[in-house]
C-alpha atoms as a PDB file:
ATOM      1  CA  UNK A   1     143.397   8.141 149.866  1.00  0.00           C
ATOM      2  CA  UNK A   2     146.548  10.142 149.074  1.00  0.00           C
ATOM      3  CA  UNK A   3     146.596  14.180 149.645  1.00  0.00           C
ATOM      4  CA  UNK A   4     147.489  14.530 146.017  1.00  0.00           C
ATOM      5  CA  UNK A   5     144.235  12.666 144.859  1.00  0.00           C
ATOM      6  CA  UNK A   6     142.303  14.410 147.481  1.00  0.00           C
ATOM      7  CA  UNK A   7     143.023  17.796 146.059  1.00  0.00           C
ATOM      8  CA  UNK A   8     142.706  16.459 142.517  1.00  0.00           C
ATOM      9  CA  UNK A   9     139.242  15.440 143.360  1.00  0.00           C
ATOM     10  CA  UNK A  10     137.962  18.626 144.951  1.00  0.00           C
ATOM     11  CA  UNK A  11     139.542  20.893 142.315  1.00  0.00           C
ATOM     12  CA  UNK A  12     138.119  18.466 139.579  1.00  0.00           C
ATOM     13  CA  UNK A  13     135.030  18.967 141.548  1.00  0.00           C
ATOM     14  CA  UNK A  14     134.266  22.633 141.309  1.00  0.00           C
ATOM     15  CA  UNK A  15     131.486  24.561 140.323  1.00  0.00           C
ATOM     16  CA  UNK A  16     133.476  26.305 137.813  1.00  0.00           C
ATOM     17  CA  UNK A  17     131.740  26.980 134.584  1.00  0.00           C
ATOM     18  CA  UNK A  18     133.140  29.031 131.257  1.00  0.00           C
ATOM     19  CA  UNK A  19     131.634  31.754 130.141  1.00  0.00           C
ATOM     20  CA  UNK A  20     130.329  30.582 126.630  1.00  0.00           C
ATOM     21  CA  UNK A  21     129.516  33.350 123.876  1.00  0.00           C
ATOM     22  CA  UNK A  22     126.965  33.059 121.122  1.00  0.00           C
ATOM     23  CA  UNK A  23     127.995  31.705 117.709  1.00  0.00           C
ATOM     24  CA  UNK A  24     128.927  34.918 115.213  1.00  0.00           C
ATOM     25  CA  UNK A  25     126.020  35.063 112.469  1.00  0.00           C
ATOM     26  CA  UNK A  26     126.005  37.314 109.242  1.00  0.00           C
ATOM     27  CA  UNK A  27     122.684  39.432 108.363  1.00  0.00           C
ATOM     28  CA  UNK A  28     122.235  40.877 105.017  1.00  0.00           C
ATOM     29  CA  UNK A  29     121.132  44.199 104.163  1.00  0.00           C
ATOM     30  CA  UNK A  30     119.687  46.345 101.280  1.00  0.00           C
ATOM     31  CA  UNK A  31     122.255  49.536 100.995  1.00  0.00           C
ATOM     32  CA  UNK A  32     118.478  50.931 101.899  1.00  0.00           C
ATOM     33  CA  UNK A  33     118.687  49.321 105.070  1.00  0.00           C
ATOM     34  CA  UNK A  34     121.888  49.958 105.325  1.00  0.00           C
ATOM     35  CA  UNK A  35     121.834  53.476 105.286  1.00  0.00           C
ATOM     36  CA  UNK A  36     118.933  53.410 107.173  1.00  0.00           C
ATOM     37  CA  UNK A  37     120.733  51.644 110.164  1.00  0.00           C
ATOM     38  CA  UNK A  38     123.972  54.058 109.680  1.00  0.00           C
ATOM     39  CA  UNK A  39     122.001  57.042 110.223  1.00  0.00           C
ATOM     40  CA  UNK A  40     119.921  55.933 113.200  1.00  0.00           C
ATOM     41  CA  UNK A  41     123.677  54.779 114.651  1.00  0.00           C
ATOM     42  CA  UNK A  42     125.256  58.297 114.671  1.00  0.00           C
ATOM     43  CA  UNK A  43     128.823  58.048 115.887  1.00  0.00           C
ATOM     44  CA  UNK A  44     128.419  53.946 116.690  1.00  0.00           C
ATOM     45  CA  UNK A  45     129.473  51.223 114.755  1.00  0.00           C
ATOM     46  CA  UNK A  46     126.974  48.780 113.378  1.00  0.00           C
ATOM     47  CA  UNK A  47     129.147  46.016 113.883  1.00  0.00           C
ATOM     48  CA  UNK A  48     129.038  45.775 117.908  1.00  0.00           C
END
């Protein structure tokens, strides 16, 4: 076994993982709701 195919195969073989994120999803609100939410945030955004 070549060196070059030895380090292929241990590098190929790592426990490396990515980090994967949620899918993005939409909610719908009354402008009741809304307002609701916006005044229980203060200063924060609603949108992180």
């Amino acid at each position: 076994m070549s060196a070059v195919y030895a380090t292929f195969r241990s590098a190929s073989n790592s426990t490396y993982k990515s980090k994967k994120r949620a899918a993005p999803f939409c909610l719908r609100f009354t402008e009741e709701e809304r307002a609701y939410l916006e005044q229980l945030a203060g200063n924060k955004p609603l949108g992180t």
